[in-house]
Protein backbone atom coordinates (compact mmCIF):
# COMPACT_ATOMS: atom_id res chain seq x y z
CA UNK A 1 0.92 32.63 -47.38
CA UNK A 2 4.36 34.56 -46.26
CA UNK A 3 3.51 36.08 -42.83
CA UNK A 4 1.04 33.47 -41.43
CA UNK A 5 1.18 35.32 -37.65
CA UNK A 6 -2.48 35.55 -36.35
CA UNK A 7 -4.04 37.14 -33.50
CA UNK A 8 -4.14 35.71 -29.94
CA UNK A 9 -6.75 35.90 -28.02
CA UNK A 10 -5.11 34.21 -25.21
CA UNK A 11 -5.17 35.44 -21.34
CA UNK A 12 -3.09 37.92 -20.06
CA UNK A 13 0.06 36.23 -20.59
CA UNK A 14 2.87 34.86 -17.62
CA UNK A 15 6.64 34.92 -17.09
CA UNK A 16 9.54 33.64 -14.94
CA UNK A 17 11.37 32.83 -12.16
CA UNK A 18 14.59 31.29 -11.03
CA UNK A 19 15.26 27.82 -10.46
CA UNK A 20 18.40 26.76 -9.50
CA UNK A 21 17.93 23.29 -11.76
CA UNK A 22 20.68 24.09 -14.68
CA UNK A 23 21.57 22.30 -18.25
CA UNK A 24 23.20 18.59 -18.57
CA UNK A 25 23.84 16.01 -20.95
CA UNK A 26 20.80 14.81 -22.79
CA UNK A 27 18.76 12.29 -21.64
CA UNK A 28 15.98 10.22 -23.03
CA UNK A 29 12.87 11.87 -23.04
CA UNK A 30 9.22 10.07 -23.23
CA UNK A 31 7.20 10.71 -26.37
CA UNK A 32 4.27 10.79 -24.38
CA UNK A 33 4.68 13.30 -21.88
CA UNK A 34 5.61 10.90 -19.24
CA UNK A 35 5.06 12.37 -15.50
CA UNK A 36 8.59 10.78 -14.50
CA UNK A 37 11.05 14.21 -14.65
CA UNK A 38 14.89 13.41 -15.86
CA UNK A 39 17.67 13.29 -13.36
CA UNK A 40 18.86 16.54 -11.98
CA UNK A 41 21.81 18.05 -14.17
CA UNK A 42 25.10 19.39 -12.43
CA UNK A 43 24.63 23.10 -12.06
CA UNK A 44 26.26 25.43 -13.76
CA UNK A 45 26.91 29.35 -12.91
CA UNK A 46 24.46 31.46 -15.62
CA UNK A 47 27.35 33.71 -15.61
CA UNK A 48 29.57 31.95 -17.33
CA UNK A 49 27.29 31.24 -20.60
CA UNK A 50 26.37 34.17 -23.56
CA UNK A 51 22.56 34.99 -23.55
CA UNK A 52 21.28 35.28 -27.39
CA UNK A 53 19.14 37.90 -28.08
CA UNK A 54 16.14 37.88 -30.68
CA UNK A 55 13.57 39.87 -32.23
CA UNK A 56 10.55 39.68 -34.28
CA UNK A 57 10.60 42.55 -36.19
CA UNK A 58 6.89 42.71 -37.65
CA UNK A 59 5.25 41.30 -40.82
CA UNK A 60 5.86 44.45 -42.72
CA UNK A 61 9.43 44.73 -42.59
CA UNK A 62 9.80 40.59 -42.63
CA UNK A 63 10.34 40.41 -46.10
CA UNK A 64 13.22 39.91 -48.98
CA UNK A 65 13.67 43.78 -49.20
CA UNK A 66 13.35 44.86 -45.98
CA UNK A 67 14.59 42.41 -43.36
CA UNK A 68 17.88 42.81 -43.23
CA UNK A 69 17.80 46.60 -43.00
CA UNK A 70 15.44 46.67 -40.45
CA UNK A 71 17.60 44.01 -38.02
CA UNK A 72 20.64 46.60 -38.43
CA UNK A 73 18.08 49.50 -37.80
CA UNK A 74 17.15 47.92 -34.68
CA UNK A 75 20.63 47.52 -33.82
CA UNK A 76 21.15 50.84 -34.01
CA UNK A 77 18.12 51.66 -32.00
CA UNK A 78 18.95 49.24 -29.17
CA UNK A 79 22.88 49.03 -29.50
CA UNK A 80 23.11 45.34 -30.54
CA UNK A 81 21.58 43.74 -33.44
CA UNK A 82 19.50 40.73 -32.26
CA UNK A 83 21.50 37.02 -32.13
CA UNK A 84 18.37 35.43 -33.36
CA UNK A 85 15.79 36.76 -36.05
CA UNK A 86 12.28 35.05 -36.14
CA UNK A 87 10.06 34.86 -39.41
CA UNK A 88 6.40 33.44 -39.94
CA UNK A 89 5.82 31.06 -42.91
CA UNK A 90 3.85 28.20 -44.03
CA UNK A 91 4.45 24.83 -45.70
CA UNK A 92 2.89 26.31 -49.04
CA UNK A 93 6.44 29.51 -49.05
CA UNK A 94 8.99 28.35 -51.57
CA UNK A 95 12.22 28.40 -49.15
CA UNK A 96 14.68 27.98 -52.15
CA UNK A 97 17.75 30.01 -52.71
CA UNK A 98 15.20 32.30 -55.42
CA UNK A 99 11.94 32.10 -53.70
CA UNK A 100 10.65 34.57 -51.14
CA UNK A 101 11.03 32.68 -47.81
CA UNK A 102 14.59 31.67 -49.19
CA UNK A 103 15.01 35.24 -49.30
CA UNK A 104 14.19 36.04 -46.49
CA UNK A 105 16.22 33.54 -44.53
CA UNK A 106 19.32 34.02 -46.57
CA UNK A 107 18.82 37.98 -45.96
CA UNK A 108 18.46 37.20 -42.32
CA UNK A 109 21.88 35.33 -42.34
CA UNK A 110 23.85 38.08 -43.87
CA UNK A 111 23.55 40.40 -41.07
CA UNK A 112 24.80 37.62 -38.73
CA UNK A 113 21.81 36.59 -37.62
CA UNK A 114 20.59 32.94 -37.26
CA UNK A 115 17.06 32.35 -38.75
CA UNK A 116 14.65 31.19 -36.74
CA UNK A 117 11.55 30.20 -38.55
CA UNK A 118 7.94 29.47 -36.89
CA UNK A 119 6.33 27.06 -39.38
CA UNK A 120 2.86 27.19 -39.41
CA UNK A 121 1.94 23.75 -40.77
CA UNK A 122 -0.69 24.75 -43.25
CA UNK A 123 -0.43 24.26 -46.49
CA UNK A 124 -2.58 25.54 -50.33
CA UNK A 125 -5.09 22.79 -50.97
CA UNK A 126 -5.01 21.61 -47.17
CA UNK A 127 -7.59 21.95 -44.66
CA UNK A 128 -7.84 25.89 -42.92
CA UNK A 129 -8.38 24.25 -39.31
CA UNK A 130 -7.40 20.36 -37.37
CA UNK A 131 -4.66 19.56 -39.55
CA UNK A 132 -3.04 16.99 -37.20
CA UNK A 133 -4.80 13.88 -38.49
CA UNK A 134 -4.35 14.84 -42.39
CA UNK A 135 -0.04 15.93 -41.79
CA UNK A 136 -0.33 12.28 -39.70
CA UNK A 137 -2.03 10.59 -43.04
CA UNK A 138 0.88 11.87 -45.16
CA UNK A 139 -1.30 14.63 -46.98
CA UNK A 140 1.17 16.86 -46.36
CA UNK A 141 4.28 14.73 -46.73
CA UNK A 142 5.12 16.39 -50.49
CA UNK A 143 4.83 19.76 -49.12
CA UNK A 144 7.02 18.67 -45.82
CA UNK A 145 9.88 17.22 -48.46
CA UNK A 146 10.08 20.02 -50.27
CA UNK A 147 10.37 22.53 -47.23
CA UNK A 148 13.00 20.22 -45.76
CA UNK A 149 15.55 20.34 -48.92
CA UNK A 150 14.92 23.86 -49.18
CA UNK A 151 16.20 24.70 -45.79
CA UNK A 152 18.92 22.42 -45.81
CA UNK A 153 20.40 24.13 -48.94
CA UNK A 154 20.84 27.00 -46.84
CA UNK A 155 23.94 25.55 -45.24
CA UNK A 156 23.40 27.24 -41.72
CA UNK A 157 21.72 26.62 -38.51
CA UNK A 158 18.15 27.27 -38.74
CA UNK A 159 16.00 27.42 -36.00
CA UNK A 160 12.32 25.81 -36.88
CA UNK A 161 9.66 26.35 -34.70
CA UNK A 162 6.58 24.21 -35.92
CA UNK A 163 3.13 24.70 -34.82
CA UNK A 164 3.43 26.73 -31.84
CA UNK A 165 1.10 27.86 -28.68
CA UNK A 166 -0.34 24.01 -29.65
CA UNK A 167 -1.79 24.41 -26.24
CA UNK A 168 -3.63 27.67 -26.77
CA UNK A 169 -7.28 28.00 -27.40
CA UNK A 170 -7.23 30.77 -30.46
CA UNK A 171 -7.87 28.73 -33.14
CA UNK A 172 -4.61 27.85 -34.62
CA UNK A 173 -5.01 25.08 -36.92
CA UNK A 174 -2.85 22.41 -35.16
CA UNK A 175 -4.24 23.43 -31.30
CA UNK A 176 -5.58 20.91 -29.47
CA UNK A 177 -8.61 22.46 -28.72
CA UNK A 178 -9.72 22.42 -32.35
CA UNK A 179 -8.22 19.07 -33.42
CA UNK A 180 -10.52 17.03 -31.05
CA UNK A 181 -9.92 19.18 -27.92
CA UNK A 182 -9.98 15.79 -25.40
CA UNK A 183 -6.98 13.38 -24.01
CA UNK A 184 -5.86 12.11 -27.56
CA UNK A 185 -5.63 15.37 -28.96
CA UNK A 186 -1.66 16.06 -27.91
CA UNK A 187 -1.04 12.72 -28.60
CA UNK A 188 -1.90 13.90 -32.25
CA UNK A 189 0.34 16.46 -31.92
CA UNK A 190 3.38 14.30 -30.84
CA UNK A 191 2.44 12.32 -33.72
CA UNK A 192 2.15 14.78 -36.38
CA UNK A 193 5.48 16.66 -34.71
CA UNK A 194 7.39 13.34 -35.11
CA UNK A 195 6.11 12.99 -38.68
CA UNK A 196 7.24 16.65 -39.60
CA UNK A 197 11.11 15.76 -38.26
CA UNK A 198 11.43 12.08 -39.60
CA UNK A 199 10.71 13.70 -43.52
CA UNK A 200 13.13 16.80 -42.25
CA UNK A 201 15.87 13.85 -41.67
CA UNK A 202 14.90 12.04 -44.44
CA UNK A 203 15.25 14.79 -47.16
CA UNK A 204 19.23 15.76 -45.16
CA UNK A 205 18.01 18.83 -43.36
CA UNK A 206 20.45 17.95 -41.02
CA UNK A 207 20.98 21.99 -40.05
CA UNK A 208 17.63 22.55 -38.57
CA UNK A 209 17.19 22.75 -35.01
CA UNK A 210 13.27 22.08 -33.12
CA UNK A 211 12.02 24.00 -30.88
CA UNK A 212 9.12 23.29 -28.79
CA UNK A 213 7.38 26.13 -27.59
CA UNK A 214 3.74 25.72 -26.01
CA UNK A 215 1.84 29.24 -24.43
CA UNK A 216 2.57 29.68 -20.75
CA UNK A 217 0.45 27.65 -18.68
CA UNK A 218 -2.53 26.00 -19.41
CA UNK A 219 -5.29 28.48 -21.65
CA UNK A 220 -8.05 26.32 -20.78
CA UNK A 221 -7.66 26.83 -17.12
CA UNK A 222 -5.58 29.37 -16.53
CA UNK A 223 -4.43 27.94 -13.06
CA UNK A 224 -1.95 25.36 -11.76
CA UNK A 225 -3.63 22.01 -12.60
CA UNK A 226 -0.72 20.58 -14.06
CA UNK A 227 -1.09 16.93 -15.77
CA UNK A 228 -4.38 16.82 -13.76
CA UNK A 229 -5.77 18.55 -17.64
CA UNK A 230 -5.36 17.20 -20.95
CA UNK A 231 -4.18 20.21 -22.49
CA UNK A 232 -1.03 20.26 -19.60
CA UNK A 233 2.07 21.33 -21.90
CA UNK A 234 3.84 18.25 -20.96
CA UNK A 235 1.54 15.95 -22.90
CA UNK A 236 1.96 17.70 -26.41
CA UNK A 237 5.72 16.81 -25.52
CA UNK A 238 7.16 14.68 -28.93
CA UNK A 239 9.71 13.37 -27.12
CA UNK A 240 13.65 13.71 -26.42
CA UNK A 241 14.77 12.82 -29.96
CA UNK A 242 12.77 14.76 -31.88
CA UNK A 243 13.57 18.33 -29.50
CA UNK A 244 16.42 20.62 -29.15
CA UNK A 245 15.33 23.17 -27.65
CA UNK A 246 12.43 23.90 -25.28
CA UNK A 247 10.41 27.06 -24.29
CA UNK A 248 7.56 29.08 -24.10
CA UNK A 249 5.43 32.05 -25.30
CA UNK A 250 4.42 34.45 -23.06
CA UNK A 251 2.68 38.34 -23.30
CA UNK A 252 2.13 40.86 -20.26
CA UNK A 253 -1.35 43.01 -21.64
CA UNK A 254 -3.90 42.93 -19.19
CA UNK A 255 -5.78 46.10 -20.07
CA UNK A 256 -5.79 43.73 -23.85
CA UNK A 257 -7.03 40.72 -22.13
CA UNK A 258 -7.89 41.25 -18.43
CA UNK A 259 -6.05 39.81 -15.31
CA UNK A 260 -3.48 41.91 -13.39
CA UNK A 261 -0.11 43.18 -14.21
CA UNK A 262 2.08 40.85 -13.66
CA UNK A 263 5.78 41.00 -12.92
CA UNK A 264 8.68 38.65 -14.32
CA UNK A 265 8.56 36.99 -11.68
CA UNK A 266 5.29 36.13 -11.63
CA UNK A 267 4.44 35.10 -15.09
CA UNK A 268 5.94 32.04 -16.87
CA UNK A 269 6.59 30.54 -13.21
CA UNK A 270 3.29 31.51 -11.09
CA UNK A 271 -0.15 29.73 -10.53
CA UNK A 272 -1.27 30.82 -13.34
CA UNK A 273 1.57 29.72 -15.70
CA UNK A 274 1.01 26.29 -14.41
CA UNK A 275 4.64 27.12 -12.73
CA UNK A 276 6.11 25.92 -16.56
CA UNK A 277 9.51 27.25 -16.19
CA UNK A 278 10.23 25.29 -12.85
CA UNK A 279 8.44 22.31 -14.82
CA UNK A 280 10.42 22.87 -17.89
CA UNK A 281 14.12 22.63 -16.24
CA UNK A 282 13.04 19.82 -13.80
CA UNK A 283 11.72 17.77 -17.12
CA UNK A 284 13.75 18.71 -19.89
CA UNK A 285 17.31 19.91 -17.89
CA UNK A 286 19.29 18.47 -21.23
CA UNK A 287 17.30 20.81 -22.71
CA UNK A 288 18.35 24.64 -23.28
CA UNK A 289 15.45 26.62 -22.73
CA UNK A 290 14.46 29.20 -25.76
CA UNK A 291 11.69 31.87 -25.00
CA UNK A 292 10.36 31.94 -28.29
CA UNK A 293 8.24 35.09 -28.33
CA UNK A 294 7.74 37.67 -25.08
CA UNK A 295 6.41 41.33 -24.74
CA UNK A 296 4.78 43.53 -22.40
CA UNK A 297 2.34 46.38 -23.11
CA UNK A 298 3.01 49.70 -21.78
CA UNK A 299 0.83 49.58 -18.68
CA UNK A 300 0.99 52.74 -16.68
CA UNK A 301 4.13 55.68 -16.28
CA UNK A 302 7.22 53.22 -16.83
CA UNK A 303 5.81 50.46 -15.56
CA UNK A 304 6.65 48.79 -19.17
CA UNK A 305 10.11 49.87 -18.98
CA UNK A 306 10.64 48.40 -15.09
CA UNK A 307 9.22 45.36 -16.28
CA UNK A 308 12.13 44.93 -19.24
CA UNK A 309 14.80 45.56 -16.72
CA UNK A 310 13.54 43.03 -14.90
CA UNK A 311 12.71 40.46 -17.75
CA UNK A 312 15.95 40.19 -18.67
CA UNK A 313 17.74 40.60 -15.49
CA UNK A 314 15.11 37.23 -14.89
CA UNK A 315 15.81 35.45 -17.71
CA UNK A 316 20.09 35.76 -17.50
CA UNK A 317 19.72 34.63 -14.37
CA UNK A 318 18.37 31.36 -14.93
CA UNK A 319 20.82 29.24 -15.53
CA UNK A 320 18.86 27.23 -18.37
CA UNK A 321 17.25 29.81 -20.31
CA UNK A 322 19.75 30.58 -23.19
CA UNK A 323 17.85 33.65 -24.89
CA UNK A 324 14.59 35.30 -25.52
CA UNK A 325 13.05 36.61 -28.70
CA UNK A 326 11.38 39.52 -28.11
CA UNK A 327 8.15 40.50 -30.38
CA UNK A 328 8.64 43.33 -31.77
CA UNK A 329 5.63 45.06 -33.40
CA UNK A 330 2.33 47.12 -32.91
CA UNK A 331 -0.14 44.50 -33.74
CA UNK A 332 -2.88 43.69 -30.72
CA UNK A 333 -0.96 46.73 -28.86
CA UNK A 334 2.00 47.95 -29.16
CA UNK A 335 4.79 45.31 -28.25
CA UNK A 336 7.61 47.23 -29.13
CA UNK A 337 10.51 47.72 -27.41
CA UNK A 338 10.11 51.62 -28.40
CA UNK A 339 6.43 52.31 -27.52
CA UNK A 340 8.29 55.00 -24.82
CA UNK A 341 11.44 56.72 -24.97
CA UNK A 342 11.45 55.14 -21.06
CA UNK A 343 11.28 51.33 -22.43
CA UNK A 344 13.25 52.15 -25.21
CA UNK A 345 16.01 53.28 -22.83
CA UNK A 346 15.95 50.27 -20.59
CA UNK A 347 15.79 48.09 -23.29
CA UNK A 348 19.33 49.61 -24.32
CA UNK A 349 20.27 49.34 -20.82
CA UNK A 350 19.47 45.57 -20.79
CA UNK A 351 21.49 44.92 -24.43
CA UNK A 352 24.64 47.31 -22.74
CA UNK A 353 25.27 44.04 -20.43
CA UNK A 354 27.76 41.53 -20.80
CA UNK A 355 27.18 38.54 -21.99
CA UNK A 356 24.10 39.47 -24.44
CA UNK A 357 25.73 38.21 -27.71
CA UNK A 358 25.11 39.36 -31.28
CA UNK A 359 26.22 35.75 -33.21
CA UNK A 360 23.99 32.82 -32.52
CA UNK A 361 26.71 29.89 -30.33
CA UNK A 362 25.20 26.51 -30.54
CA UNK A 363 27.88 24.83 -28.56
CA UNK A 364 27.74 27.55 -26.04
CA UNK A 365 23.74 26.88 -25.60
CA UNK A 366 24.40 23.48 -24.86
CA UNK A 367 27.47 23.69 -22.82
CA UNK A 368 28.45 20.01 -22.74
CA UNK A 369 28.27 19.44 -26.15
CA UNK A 370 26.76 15.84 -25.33
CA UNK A 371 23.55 17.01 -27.86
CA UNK A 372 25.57 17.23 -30.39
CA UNK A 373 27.71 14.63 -30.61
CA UNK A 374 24.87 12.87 -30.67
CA UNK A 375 23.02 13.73 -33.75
């Protein structure tokens, strides 16, 4: 399987708000979600820190022929060719220098880009659905090995997501709704997640970064109820040493999925998010914050295109949120950033600022460095 992205039929989804909680050293983080938050990290001024810009650019043009034409087409289209370039593969995708995720990646990186790969933890010959306890048994521990040396031959950062929106309730394979859906369930998760990086270390894939990225808020709710619910994000949490970066997924469409337009402001950080950004720099503040995937529908007049301005004016403002992938691509409605001429032009508008940079700056994301030196 080569694009493995899948429909969600999640709610109406939620974004941000500022917190004036900012990045730090690292700090110890528990494995099991553990209600006790980290110390507070010394501020620092968002201003004075690069914002990386992504894109998912769609399955079609995801591939060894087409990818790295389309990130300098939507360069051209936006002004600045994105910092940070996600694909969609599974364990079975031969990541080699010759095989077609390989490709892909390696095309990615000669544009400038830094890959950023969502793993979806299936595999050929492995179950379809509640992989968790089978990747735990070692089952897919061949697979895993393989992936690992792969991606570490590609002698560059690389961004891995693995088994995203865990918290969601669409049916991905490795959700905990469908691998048990009770209390142990993101304990199975931590578990498996912990698995997936100790072969990743094992094999040398010492160039791939995690990144933990859960849906906003709670799916099974959809209100605050924080680590009242098993499915809160915080227990699927695999702890401090086996994270880099933290996030969340989150996708304005109410006339997709119901609810009420929401602003910036309101989503990722309401009620209804489960208030996960405020939770996310209180928890994790070593921890530079990634918005793996985000998109808004059109809405109605240029509602779509106020809502961009805002998004990123949102996002740059917080002072942990390093950059934002945005999804790219008419798939449950049309996501892109060029659905209008009106969000097309704020979208340029919103790349035309300082500080959105086109080259991927680890040390900048981290600021101290103390992450680093660490590993």
């Amino acid at each position: 399987m080569r694009s493995t992205r899948t429909v969600r039929r999640g709610p109406a989804a939620l974004f941000l708000s500022l917190v004036t909680v900012a990045m730090s050293a690292c700090t110890a983080d528990s494995p099991t979600g553990s209600s006790e938050p980290e110390p507070a990290p010394v501020p620092v001024a968002a201003d004075n820190r690069p914002f990386f810009g992504g894109a998912y650019l769609g399955d079609a043009l995801s591939t060894p022929e087409h990818i790295a034409g389309a990130i300098r087409d939507f360069g051209k289209l936006t002004g600045k060719q994105p910092a940070l370039v996600k694909t969609f593969h599974d364990l079975s995708c031969d990541f080699s220098a010759t095989g077609w995720c390989g490709k892909v990646m390696r095309e990615v990186i000669s544009t400038g880009a830094t890959s950023y790969v969502a793993l979806d933890v299936r595999w050929t010959g492995g179950p379809r659905t509640g992989v968790l306890e089978p990747i735990i048994a070692g089952r897919a521990d061949a697979e895993l090995a393989r992936v690992a040396r792969e991606i570490a031959s590609v002698g560059r950062v690389v961004l891995v997501e693995p088994a995203w929106e865990m918290n969601g309730n669409w049916n991905y394979a490795w959700q905990g709704a469908v691998n048990g859906g009770d209390r142990n369930a993101p304990a199975r998760y931590g578990q498996a997640w912990r698995r997936i990086v100790d072969i990743f270390r094992r094999e040398g894939a010492t160039n791939v970064r995690w990144v933990f990225n859960p849906n906003v808020g709670n799916p099974l709710t959809n209100q605050a109820t924080g680590e009242s619910h098993w499915n809160w994000y915080g227990n699927y949490y695999p702890g401090g040493d086996y994270v880099d970066y933290v996030g969340a997924h989150g996708f304005n469409a109410p006339k997709l999925w119901g609810g009420d337009w929401l602003s910036p402001a309101a989503m990722f950080d309401g009620a209804s998010a489960d208030h996960m950004l405020s939770d996310l720099a209180k928890r994790y503040p070593g921890k530079p914050i990634l918005i793996g995937e985000f998109a808004s529908d059109e809405g109605s007049g240029d509602a779509k295109a106020r809502w961009i301005r805002d998004a990123y004016a949102t996002l740059r403002s917080h002072p942990n949120v390093v950059g934002a992938v945005w999804f790219n691509m008419n798939k449950e409605t049309d996501w892109r950033v060029d659905s209008s001429a009106a969000s097309l032009t704020a979208f340029r508008d919103a790349m035309r600022e300082s500080g959105i940079s086109v080259a991927f700056n680890e040390t900048a994301a981290f600021r101290s460095g103390n992450l680093l030196a660490s590993r």
